[in-house]
PDB file of N, CA and C in Angstrom:
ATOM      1  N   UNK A   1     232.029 121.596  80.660  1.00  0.00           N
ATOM      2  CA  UNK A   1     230.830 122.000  81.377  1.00  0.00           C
ATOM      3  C   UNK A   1     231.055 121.913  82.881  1.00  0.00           C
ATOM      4  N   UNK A   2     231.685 121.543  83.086  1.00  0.00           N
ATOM      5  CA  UNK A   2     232.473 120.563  84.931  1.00  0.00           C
ATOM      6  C   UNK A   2     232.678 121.697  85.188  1.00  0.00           C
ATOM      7  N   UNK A   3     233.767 122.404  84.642  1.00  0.00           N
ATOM      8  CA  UNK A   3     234.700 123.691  85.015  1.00  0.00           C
ATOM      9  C   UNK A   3     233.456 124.706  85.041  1.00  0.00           C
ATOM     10  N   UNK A   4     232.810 125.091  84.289  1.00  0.00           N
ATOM     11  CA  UNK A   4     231.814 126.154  84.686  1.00  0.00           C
ATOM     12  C   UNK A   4     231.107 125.618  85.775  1.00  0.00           C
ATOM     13  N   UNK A   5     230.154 125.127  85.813  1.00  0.00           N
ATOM     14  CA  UNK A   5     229.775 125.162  86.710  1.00  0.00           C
ATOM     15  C   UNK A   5     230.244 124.818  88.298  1.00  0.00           C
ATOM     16  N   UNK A   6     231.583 124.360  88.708  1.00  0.00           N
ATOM     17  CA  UNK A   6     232.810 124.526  89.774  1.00  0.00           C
ATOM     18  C   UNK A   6     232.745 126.182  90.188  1.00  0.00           C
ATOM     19  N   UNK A   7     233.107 126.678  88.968  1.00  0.00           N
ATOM     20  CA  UNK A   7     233.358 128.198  89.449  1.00  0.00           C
ATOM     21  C   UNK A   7     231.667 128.860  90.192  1.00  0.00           C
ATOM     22  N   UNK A   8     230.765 128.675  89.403  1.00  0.00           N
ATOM     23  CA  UNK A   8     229.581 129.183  90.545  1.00  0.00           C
ATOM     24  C   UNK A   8     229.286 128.404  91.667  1.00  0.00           C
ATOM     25  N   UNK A   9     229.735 126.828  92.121  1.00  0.00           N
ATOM     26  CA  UNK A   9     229.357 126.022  92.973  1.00  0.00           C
ATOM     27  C   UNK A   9     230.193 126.269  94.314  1.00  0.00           C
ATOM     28  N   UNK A  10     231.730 126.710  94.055  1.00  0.00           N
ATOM     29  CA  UNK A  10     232.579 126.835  95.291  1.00  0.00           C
ATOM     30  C   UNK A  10     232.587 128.264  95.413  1.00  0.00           C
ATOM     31  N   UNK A  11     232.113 128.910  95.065  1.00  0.00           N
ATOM     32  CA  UNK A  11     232.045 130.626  95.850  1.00  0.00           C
ATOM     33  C   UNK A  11     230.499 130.656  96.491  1.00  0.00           C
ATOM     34  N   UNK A  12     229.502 130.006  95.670  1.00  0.00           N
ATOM     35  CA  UNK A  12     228.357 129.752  96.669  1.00  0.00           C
ATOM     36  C   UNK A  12     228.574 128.942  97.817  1.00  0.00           C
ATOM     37  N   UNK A  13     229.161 127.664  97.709  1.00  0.00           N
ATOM     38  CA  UNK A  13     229.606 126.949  98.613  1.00  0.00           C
ATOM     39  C   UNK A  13     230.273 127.802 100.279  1.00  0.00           C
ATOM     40  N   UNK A  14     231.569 128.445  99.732  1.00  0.00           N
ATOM     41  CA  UNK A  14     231.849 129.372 100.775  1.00  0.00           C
ATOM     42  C   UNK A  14     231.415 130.152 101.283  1.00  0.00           C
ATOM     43  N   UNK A  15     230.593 130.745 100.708  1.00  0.00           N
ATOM     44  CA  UNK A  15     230.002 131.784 101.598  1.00  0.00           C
ATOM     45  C   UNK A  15     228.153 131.467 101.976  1.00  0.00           C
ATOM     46  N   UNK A  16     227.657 130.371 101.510  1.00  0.00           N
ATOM     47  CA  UNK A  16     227.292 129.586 102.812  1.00  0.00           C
ATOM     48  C   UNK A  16     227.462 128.769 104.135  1.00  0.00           C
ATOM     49  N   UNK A  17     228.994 128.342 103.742  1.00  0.00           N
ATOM     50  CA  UNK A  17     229.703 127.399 104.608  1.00  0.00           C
ATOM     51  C   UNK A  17     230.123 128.737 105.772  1.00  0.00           C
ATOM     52  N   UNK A  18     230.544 130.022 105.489  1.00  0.00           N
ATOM     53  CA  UNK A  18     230.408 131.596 105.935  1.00  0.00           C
ATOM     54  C   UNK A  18     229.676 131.838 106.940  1.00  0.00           C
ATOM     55  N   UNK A  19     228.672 131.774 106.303  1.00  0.00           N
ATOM     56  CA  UNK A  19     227.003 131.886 107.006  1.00  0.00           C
ATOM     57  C   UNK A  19     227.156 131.079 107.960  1.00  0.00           C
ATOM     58  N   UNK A  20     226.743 129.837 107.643  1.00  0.00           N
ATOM     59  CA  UNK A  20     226.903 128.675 108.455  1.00  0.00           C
ATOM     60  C   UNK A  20     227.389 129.196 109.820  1.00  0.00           C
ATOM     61  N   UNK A  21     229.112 129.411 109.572  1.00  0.00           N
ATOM     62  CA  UNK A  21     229.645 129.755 110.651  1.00  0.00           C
ATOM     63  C   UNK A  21     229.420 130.916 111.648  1.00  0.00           C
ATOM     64  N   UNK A  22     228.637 131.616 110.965  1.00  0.00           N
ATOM     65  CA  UNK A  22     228.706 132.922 111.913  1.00  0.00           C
ATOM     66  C   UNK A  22     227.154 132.671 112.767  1.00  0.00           C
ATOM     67  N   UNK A  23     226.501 132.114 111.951  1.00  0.00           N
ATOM     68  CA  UNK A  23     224.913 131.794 112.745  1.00  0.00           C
ATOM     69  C   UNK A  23     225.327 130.317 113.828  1.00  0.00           C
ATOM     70  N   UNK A  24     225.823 129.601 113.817  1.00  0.00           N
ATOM     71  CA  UNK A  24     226.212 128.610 114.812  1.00  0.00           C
ATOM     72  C   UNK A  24     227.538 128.629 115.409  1.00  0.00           C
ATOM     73  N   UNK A  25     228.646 129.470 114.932  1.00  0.00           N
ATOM     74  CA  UNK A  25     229.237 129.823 116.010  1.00  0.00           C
ATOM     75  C   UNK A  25     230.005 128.634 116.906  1.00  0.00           C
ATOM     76  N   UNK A  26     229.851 127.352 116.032  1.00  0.00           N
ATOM     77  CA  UNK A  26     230.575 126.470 116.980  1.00  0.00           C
ATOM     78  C   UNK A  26     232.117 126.442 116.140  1.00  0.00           C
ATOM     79  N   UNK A  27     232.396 125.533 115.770  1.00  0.00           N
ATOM     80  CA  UNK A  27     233.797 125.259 116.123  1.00  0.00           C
ATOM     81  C   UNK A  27     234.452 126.620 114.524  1.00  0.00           C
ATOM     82  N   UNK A  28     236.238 126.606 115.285  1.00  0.00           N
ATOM     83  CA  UNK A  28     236.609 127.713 114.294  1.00  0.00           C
ATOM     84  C   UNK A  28     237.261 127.013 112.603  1.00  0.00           C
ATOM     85  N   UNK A  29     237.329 127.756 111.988  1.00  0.00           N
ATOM     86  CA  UNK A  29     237.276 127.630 110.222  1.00  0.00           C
ATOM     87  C   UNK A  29     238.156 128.513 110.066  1.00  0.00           C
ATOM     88  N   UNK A  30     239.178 128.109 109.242  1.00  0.00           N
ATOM     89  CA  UNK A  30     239.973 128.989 108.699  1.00  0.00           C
ATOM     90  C   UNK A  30     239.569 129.436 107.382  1.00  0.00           C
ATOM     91  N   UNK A  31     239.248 130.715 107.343  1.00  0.00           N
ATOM     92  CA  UNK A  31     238.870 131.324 106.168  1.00  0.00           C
ATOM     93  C   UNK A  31     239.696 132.608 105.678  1.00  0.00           C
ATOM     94  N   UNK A  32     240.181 132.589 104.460  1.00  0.00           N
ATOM     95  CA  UNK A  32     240.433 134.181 104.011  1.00  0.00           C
ATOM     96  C   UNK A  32     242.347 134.253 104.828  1.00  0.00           C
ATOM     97  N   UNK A  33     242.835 133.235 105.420  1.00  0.00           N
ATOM     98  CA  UNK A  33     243.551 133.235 106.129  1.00  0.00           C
ATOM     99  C   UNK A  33     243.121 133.598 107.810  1.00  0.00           C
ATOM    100  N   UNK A  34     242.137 133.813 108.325  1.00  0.00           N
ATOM    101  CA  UNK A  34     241.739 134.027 109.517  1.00  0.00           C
ATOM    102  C   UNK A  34     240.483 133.120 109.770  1.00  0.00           C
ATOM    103  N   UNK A  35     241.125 133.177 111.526  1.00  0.00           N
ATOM    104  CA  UNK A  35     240.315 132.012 112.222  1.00  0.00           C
ATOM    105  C   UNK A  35     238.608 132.825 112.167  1.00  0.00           C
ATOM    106  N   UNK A  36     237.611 132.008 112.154  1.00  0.00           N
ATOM    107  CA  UNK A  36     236.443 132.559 111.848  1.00  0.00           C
ATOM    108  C   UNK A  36     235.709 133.094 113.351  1.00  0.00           C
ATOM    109  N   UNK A  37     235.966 131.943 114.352  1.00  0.00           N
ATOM    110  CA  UNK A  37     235.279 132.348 115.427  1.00  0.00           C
ATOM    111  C   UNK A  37     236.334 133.608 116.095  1.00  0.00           C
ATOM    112  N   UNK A  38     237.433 133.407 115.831  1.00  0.00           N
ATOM    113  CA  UNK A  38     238.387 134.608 116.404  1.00  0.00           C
ATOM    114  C   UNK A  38     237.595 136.033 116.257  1.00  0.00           C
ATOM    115  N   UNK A  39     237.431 135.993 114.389  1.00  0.00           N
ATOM    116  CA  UNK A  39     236.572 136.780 113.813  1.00  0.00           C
ATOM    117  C   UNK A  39     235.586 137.253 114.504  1.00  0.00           C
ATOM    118  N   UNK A  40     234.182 136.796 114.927  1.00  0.00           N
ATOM    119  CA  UNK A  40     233.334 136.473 114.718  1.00  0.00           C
ATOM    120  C   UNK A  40     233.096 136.800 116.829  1.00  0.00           C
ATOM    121  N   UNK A  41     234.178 136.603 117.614  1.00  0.00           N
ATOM    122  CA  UNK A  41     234.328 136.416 118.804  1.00  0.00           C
ATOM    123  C   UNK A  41     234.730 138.225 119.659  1.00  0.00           C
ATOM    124  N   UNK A  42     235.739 138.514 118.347  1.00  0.00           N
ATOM    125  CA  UNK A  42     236.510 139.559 118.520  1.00  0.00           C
ATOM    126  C   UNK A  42     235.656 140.796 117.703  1.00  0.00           C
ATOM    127  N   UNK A  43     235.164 140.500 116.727  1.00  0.00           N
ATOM    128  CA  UNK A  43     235.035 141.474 116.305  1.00  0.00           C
ATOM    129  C   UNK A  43     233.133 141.942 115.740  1.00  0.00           C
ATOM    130  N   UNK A  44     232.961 141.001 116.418  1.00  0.00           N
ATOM    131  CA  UNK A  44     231.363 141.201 115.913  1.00  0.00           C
ATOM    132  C   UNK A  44     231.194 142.254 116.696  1.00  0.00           C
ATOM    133  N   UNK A  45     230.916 142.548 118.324  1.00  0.00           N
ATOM    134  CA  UNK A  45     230.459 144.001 119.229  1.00  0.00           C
ATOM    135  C   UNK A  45     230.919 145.389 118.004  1.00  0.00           C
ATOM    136  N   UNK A  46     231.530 145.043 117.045  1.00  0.00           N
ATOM    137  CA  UNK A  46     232.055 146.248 116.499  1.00  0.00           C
ATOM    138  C   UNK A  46     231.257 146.824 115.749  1.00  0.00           C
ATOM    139  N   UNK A  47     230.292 145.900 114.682  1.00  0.00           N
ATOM    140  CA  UNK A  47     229.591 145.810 113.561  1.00  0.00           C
ATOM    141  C   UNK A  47     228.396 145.336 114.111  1.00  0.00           C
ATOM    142  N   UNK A  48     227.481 144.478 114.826  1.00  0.00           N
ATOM    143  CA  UNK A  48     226.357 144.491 114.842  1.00  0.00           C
ATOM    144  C   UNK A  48     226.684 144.386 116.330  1.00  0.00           C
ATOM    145  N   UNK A  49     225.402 145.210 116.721  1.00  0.00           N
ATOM    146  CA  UNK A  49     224.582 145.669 118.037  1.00  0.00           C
ATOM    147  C   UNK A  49     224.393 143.562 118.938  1.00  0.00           C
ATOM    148  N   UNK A  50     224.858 143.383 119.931  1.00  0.00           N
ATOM    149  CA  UNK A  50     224.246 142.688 120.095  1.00  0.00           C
ATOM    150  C   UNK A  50     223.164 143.207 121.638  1.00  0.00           C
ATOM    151  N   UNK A  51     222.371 142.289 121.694  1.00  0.00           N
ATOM    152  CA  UNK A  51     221.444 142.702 122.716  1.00  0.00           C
ATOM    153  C   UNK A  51     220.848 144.180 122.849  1.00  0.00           C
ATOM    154  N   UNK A  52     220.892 144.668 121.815  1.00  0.00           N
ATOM    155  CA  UNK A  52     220.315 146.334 122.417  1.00  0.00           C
ATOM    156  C   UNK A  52     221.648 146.796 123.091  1.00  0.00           C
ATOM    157  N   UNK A  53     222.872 146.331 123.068  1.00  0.00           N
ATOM    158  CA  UNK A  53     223.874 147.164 123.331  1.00  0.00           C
ATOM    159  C   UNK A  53     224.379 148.082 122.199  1.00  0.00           C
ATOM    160  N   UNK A  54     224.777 149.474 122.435  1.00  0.00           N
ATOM    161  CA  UNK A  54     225.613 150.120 121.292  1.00  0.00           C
ATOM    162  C   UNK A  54     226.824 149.496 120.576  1.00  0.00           C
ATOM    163  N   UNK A  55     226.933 149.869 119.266  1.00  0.00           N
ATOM    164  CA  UNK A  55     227.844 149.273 118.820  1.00  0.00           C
ATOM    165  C   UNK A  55     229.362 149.724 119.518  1.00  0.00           C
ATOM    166  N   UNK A  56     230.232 148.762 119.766  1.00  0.00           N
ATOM    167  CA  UNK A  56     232.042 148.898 120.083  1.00  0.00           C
ATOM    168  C   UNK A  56     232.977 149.296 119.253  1.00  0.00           C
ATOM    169  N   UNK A  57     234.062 150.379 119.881  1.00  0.00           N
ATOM    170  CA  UNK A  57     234.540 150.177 118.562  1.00  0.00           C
ATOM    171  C   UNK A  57     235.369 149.037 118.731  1.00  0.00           C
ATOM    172  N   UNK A  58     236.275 148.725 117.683  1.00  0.00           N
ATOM    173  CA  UNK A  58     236.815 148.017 117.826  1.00  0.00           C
ATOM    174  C   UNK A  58     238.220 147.537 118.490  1.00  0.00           C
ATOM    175  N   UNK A  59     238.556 146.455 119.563  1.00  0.00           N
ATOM    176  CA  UNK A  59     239.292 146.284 119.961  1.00  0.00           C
ATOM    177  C   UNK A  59     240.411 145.732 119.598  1.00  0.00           C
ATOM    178  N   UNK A  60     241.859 145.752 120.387  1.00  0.00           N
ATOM    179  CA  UNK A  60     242.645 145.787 120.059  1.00  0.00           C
ATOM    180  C   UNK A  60     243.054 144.151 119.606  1.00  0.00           C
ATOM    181  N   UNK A  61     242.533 143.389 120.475  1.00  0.00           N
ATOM    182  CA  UNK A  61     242.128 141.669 119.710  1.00  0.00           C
ATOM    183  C   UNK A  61     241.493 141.786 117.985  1.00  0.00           C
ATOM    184  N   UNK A  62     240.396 142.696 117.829  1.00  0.00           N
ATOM    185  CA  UNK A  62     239.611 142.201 116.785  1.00  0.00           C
ATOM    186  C   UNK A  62     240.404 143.373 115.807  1.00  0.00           C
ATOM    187  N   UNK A  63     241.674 144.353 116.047  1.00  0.00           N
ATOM    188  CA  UNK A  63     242.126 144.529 115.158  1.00  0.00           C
ATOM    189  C   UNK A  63     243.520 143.768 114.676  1.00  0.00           C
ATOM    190  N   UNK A  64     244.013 143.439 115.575  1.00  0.00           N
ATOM    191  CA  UNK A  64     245.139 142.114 114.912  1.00  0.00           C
ATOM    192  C   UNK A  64     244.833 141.070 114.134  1.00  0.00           C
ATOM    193  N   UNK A  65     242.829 140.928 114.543  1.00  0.00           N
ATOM    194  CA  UNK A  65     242.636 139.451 113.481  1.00  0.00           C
ATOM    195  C   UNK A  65     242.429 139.895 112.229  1.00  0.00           C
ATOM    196  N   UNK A  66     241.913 141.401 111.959  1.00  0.00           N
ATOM    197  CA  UNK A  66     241.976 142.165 110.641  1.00  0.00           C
ATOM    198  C   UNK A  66     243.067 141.885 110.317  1.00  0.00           C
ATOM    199  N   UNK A  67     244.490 142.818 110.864  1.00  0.00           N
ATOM    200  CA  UNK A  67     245.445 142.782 110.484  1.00  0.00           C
ATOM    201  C   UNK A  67     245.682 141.906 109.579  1.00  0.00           C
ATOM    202  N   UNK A  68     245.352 140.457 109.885  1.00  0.00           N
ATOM    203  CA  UNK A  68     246.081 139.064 109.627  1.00  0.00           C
ATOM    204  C   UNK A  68     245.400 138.531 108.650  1.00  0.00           C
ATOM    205  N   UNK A  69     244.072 139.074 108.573  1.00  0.00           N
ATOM    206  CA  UNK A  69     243.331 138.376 107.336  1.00  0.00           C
ATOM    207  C   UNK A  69     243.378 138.847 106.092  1.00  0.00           C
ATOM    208  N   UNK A  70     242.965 138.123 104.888  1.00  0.00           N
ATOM    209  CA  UNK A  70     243.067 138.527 103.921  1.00  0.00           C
ATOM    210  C   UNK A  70     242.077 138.954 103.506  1.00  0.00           C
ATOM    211  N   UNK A  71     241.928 140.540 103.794  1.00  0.00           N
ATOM    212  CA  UNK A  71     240.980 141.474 103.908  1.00  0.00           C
ATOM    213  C   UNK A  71     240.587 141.413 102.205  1.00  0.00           C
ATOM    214  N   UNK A  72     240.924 141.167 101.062  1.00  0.00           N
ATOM    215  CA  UNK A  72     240.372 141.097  99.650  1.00  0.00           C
ATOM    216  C   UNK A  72     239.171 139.853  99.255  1.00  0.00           C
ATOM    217  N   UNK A  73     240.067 138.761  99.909  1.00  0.00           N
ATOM    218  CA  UNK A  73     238.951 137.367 100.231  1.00  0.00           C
ATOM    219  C   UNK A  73     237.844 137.648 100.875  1.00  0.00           C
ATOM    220  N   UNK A  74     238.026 138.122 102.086  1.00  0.00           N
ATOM    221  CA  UNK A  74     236.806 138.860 103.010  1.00  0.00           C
ATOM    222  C   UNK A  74     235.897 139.429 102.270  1.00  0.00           C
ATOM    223  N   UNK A  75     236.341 140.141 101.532  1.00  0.00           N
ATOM    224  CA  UNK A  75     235.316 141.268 101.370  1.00  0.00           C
ATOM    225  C   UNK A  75     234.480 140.754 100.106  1.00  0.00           C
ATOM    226  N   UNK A  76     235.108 139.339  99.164  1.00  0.00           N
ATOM    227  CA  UNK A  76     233.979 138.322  98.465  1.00  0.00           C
ATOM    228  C   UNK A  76     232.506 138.250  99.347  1.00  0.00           C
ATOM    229  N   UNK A  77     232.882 137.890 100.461  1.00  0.00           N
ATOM    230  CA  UNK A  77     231.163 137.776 101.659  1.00  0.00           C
ATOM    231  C   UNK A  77     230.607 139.157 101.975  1.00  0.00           C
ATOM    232  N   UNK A  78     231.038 140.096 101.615  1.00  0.00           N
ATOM    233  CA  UNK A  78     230.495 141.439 102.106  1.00  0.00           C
ATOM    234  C   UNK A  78     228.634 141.288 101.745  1.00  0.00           C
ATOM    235  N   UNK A  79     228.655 140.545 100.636  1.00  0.00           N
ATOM    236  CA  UNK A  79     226.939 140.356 100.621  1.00  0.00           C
ATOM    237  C   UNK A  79     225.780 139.828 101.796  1.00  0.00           C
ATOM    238  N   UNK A  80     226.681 138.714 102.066  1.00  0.00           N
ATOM    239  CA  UNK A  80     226.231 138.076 102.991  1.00  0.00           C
ATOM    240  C   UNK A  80     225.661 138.897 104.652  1.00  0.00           C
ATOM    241  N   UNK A  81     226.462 139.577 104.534  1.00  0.00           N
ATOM    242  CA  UNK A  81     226.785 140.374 106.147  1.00  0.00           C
ATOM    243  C   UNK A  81     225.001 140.500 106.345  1.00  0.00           C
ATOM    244  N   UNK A  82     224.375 141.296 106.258  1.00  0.00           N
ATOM    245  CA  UNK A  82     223.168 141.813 106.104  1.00  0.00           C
ATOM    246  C   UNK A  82     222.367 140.483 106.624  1.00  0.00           C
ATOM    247  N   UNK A  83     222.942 139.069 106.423  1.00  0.00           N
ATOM    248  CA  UNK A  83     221.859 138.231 106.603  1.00  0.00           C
ATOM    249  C   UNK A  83     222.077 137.720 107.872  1.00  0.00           C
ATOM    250  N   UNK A  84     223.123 138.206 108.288  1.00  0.00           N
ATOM    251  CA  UNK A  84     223.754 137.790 109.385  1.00  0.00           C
ATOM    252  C   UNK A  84     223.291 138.438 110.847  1.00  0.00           C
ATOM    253  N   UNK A  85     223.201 139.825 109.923  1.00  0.00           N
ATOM    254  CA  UNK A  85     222.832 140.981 111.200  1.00  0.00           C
ATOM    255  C   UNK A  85     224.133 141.707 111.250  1.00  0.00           C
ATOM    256  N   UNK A  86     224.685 142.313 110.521  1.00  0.00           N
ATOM    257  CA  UNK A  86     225.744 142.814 109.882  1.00  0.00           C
ATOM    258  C   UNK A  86     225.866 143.979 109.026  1.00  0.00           C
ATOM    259  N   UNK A  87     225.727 145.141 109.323  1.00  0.00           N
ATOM    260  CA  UNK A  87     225.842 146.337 108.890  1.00  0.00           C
ATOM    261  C   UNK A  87     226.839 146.105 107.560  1.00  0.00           C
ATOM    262  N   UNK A  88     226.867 145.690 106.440  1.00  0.00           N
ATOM    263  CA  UNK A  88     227.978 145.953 105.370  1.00  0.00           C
ATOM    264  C   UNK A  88     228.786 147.681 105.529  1.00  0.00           C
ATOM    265  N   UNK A  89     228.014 148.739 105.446  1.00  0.00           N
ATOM    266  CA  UNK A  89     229.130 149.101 105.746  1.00  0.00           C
ATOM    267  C   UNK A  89     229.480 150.070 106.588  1.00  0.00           C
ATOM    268  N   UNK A  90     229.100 149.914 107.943  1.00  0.00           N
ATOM    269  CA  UNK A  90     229.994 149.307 109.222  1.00  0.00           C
ATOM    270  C   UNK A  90     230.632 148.451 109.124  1.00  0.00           C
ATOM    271  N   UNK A  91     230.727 147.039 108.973  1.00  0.00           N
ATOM    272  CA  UNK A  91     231.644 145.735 108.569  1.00  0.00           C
ATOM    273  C   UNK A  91     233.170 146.410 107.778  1.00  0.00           C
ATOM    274  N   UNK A  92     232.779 147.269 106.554  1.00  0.00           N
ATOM    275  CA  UNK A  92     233.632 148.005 105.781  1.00  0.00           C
ATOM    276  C   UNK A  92     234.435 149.002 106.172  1.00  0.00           C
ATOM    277  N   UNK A  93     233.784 149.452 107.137  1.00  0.00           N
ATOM    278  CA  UNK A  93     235.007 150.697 108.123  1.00  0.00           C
ATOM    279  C   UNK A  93     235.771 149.884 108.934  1.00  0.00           C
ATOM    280  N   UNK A  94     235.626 148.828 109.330  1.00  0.00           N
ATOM    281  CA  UNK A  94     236.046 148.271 110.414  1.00  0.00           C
ATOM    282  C   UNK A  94     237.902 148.302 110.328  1.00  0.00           C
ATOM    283  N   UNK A  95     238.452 148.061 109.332  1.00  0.00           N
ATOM    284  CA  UNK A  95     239.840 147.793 108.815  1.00  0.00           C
ATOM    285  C   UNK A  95     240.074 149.423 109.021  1.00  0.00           C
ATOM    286  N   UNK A  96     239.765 150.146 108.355  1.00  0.00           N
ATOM    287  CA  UNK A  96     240.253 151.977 108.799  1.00  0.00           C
ATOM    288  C   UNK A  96     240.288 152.637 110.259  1.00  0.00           C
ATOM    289  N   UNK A  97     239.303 151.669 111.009  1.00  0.00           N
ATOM    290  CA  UNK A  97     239.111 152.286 112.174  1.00  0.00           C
ATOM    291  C   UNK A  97     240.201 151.578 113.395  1.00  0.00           C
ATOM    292  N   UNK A  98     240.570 150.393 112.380  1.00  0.00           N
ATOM    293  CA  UNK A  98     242.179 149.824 112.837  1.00  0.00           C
ATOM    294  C   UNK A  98     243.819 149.956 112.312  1.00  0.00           C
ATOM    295  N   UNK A  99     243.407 151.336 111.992  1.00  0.00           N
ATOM    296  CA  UNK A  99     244.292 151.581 110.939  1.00  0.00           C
ATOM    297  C   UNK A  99     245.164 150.927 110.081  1.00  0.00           C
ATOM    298  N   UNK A 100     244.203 150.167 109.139  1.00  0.00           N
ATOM    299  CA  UNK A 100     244.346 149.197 107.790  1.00  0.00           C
ATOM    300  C   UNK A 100     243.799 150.015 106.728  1.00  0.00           C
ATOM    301  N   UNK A 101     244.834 149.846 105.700  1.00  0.00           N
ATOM    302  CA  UNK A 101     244.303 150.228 104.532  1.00  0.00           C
ATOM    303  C   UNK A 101     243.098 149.135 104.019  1.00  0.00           C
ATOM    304  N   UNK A 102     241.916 149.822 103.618  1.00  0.00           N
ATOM    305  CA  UNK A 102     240.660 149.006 102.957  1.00  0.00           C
ATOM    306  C   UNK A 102     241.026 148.708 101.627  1.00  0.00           C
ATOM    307  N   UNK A 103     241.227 146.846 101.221  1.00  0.00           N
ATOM    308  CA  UNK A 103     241.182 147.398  99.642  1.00  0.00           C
ATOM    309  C   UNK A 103     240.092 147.739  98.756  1.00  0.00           C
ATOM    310  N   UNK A 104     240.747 148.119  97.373  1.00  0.00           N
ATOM    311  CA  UNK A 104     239.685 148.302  96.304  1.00  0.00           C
ATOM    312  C   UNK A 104     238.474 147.546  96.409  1.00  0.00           C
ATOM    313  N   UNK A 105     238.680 146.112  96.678  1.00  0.00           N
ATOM    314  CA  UNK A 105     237.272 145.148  96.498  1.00  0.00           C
ATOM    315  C   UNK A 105     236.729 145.707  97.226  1.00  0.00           C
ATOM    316  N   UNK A 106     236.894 146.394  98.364  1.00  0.00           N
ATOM    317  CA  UNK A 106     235.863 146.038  99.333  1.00  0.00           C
ATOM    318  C   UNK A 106     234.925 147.294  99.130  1.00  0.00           C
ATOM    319  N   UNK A 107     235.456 148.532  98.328  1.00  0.00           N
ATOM    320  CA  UNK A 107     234.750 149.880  98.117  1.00  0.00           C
ATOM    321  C   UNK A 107     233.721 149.029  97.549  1.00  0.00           C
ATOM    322  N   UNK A 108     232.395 149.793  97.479  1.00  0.00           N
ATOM    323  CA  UNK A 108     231.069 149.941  96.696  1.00  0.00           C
ATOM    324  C   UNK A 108     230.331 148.664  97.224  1.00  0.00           C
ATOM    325  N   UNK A 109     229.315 148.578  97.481  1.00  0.00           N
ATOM    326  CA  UNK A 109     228.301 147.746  97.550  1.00  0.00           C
ATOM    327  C   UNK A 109     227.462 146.846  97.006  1.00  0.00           C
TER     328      UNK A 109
END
């Protein structure tokens, strides 16, 4: 019974601990293989508007931290984005528009 319920407790776990990070923004987390605030520093102007500014595309910082992450892990939180203030999919182009192949997980919504 331990083992089941582990498997729904640490994927909820992460991707509140996710959340967490992107709404406070203080110190960085290695997630997915990538640093979170790197993430989160570099590549948010890309995907959500901040201040009534237009969205960015993305720069050449916030496409190396793509590069480096493990864009399949990532895309487990693709739910989350939305609560964040996070276009899912804007968030989802983001890897093509750095010329990264998107994987399979991350198609469909």
């Amino acid at each position: 019974m331990t083992m089941t319920v582990n498997k729904f407790l640490v994927p909820l776990f992460l991707r509140l601990l996710f959340l967490a990070i992107l709404l406070v923004g203080i110190s960085a987390t290695l997630l997915c293989k990538v640093d979170t605030k790197e993430l989160c520093v570099n590549c948010r102007p890309a995907v959500a508007p901040l201040h009534g500014k237009p969205l960015q595309p993305p720069t050449k910082h916030c496409c190396s931290v793509i590069r480096h992450a493990d864009l399949k892990c990532l895309c487990n939180f693709k739910s989350i984005l939305p609560s964040v203030g996070i276009n899912t999919t804007i968030a989802l182009a983001l890897p093509s528009k750095c010329g990264i192949n998107t994987p399979p997980e991350c198609h469909g919504l």
